[in-house]
C-alpha atoms as a PDB file:
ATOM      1  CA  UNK A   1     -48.748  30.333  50.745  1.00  0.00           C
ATOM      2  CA  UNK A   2     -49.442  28.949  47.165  1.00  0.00           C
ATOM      3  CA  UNK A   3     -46.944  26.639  45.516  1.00  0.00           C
ATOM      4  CA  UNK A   4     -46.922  27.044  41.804  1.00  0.00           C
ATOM      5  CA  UNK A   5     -45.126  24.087  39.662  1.00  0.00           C
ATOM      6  CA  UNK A   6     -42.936  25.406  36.614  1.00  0.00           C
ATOM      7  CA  UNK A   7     -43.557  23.354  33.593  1.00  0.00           C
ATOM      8  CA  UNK A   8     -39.718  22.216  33.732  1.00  0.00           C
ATOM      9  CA  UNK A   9     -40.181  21.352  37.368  1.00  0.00           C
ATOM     10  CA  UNK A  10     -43.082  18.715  36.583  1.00  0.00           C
ATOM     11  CA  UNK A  11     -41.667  17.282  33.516  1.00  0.00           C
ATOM     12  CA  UNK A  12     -38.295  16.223  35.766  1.00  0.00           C
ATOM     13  CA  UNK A  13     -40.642  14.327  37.881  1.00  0.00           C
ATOM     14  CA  UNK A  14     -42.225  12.970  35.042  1.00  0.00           C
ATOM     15  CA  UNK A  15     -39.031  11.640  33.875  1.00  0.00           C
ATOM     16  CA  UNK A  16     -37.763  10.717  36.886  1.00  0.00           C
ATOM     17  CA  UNK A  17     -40.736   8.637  38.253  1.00  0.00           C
ATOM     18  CA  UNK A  18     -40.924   6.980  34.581  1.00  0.00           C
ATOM     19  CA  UNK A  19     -37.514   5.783  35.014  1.00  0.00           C
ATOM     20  CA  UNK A  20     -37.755   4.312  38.915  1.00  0.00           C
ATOM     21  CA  UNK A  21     -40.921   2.489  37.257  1.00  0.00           C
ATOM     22  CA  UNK A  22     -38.828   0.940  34.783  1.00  0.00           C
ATOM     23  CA  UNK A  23     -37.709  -1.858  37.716  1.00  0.00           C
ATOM     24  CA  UNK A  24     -39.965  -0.379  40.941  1.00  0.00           C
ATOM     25  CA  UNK A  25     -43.560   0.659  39.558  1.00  0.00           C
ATOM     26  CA  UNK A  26     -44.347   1.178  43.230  1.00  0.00           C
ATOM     27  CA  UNK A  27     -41.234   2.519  44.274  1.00  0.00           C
ATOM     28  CA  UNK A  28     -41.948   5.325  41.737  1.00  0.00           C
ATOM     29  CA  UNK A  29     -45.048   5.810  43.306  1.00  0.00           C
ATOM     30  CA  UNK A  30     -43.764   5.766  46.942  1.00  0.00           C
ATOM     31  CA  UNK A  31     -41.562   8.398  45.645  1.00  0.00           C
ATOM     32  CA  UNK A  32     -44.000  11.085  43.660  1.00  0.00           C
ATOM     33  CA  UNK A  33     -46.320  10.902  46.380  1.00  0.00           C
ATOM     34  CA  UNK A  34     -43.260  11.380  48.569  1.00  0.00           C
ATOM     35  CA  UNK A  35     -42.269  14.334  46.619  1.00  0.00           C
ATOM     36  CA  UNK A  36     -45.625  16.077  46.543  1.00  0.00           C
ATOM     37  CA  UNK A  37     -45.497  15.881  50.547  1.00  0.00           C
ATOM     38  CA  UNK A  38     -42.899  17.479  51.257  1.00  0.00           C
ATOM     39  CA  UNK A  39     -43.224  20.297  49.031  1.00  0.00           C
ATOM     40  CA  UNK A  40     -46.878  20.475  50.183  1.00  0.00           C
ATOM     41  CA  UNK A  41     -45.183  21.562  53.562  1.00  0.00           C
ATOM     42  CA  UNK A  42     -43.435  24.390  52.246  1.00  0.00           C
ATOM     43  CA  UNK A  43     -46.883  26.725  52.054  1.00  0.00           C
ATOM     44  CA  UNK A  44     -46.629  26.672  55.868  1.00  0.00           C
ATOM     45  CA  UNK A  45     -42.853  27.045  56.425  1.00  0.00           C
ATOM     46  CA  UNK A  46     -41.702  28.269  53.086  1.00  0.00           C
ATOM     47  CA  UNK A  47     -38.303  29.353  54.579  1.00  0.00           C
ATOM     48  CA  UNK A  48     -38.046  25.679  56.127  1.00  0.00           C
ATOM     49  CA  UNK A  49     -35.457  24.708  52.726  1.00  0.00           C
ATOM     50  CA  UNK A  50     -31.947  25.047  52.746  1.00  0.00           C
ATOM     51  CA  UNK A  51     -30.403  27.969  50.673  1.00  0.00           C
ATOM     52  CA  UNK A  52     -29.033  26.584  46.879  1.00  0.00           C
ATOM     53  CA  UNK A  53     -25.339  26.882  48.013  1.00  0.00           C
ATOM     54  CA  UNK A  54     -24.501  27.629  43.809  1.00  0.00           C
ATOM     55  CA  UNK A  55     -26.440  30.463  44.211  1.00  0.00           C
ATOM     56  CA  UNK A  56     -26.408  32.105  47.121  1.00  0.00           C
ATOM     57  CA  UNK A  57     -29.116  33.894  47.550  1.00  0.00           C
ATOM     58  CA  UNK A  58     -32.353  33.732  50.327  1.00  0.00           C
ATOM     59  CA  UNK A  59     -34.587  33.369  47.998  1.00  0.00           C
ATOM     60  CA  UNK A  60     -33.881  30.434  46.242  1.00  0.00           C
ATOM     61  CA  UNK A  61     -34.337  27.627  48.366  1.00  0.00           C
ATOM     62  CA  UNK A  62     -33.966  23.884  48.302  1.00  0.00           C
ATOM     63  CA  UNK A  63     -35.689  20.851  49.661  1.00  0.00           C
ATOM     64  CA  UNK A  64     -33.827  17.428  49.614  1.00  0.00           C
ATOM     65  CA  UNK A  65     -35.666  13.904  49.094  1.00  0.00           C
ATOM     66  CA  UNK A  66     -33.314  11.331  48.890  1.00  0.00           C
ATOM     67  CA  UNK A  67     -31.010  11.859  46.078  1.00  0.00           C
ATOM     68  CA  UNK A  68     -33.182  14.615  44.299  1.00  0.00           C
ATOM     69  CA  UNK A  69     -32.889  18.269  45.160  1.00  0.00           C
ATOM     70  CA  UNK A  70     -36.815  20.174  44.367  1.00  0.00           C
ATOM     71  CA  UNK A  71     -35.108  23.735  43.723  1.00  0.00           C
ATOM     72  CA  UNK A  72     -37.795  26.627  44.409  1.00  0.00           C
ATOM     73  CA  UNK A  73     -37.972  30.525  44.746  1.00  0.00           C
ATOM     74  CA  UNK A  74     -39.951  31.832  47.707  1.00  0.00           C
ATOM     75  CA  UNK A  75     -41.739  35.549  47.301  1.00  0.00           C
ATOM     76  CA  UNK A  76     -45.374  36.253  47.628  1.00  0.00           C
ATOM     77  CA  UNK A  77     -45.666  32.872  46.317  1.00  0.00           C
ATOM     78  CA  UNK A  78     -43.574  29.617  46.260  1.00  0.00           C
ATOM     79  CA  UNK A  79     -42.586  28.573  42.559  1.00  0.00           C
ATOM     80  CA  UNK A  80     -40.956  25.284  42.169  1.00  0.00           C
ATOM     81  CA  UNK A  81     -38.411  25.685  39.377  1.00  0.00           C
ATOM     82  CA  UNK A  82     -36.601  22.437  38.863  1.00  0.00           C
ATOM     83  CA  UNK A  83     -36.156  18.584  40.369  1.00  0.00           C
ATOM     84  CA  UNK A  84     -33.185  17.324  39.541  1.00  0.00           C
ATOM     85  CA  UNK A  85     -30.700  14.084  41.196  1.00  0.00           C
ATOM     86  CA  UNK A  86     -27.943  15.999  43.624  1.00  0.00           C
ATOM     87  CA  UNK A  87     -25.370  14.865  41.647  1.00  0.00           C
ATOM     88  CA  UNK A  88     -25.879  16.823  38.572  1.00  0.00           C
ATOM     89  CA  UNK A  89     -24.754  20.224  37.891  1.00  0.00           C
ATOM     90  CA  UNK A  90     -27.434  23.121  38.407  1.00  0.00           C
ATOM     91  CA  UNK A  91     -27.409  24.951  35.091  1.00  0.00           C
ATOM     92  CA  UNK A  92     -29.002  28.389  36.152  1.00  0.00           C
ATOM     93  CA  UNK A  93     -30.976  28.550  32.961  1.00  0.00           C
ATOM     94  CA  UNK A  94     -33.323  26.172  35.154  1.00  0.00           C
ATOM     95  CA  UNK A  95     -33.771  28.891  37.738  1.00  0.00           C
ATOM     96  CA  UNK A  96     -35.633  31.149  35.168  1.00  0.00           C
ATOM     97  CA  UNK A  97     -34.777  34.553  33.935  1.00  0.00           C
ATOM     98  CA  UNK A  98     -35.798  36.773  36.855  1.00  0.00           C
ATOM     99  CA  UNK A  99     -35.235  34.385  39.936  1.00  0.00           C
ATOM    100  CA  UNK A 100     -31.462  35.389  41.089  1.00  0.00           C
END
């Protein structure tokens, strides 16, 4: 299965790598590359993330590395919507206008 990035989705990691590399450049690495692997692994078991438990539905999923949640929608292909630390609020405006 493909795995599309959103535009939101990449700029989280973005920001999120940029500030680990503040005080661990390759800690920030360790962790992108990190990131990319395990959603790599959802095109063979797309289903393999828990369901978003704000949202409730089987179609939007969620992998967890460490304290960051990748958020994603699974239908004919996988989109990755949003990357975000667990302990923030999902605002459903990140999910996109047609994903619940």
């Amino acid at each position: 299965m493909i795995i599309i990035w959103s535009p939101l989705a990449l700029e989280r990691v973005e920001d999120i790598a940029r500030y680990i590399a503040e005080d661990k450049p390759e800690t920030a690495v360790k962790w992108v590359d990190g990131l990319f692997a395990t959603v790599e692994r959802l095109a063979e078991f797309p289903e393999s993330g828990r369901i978003v438990p704000e949202v409730g539905s089987r179609r939007i999923r969620e992998v967890l590395l460490g304290t960051y949640r990748v958020i994603y929608s699974v239908k004919e292909q996988i989109d990755i919507l949003t990357v975000r630390r667990s302990s923030q609020l999902l605002r459903m405006p990140e999910l996109g206008d047609n994903e619940i």
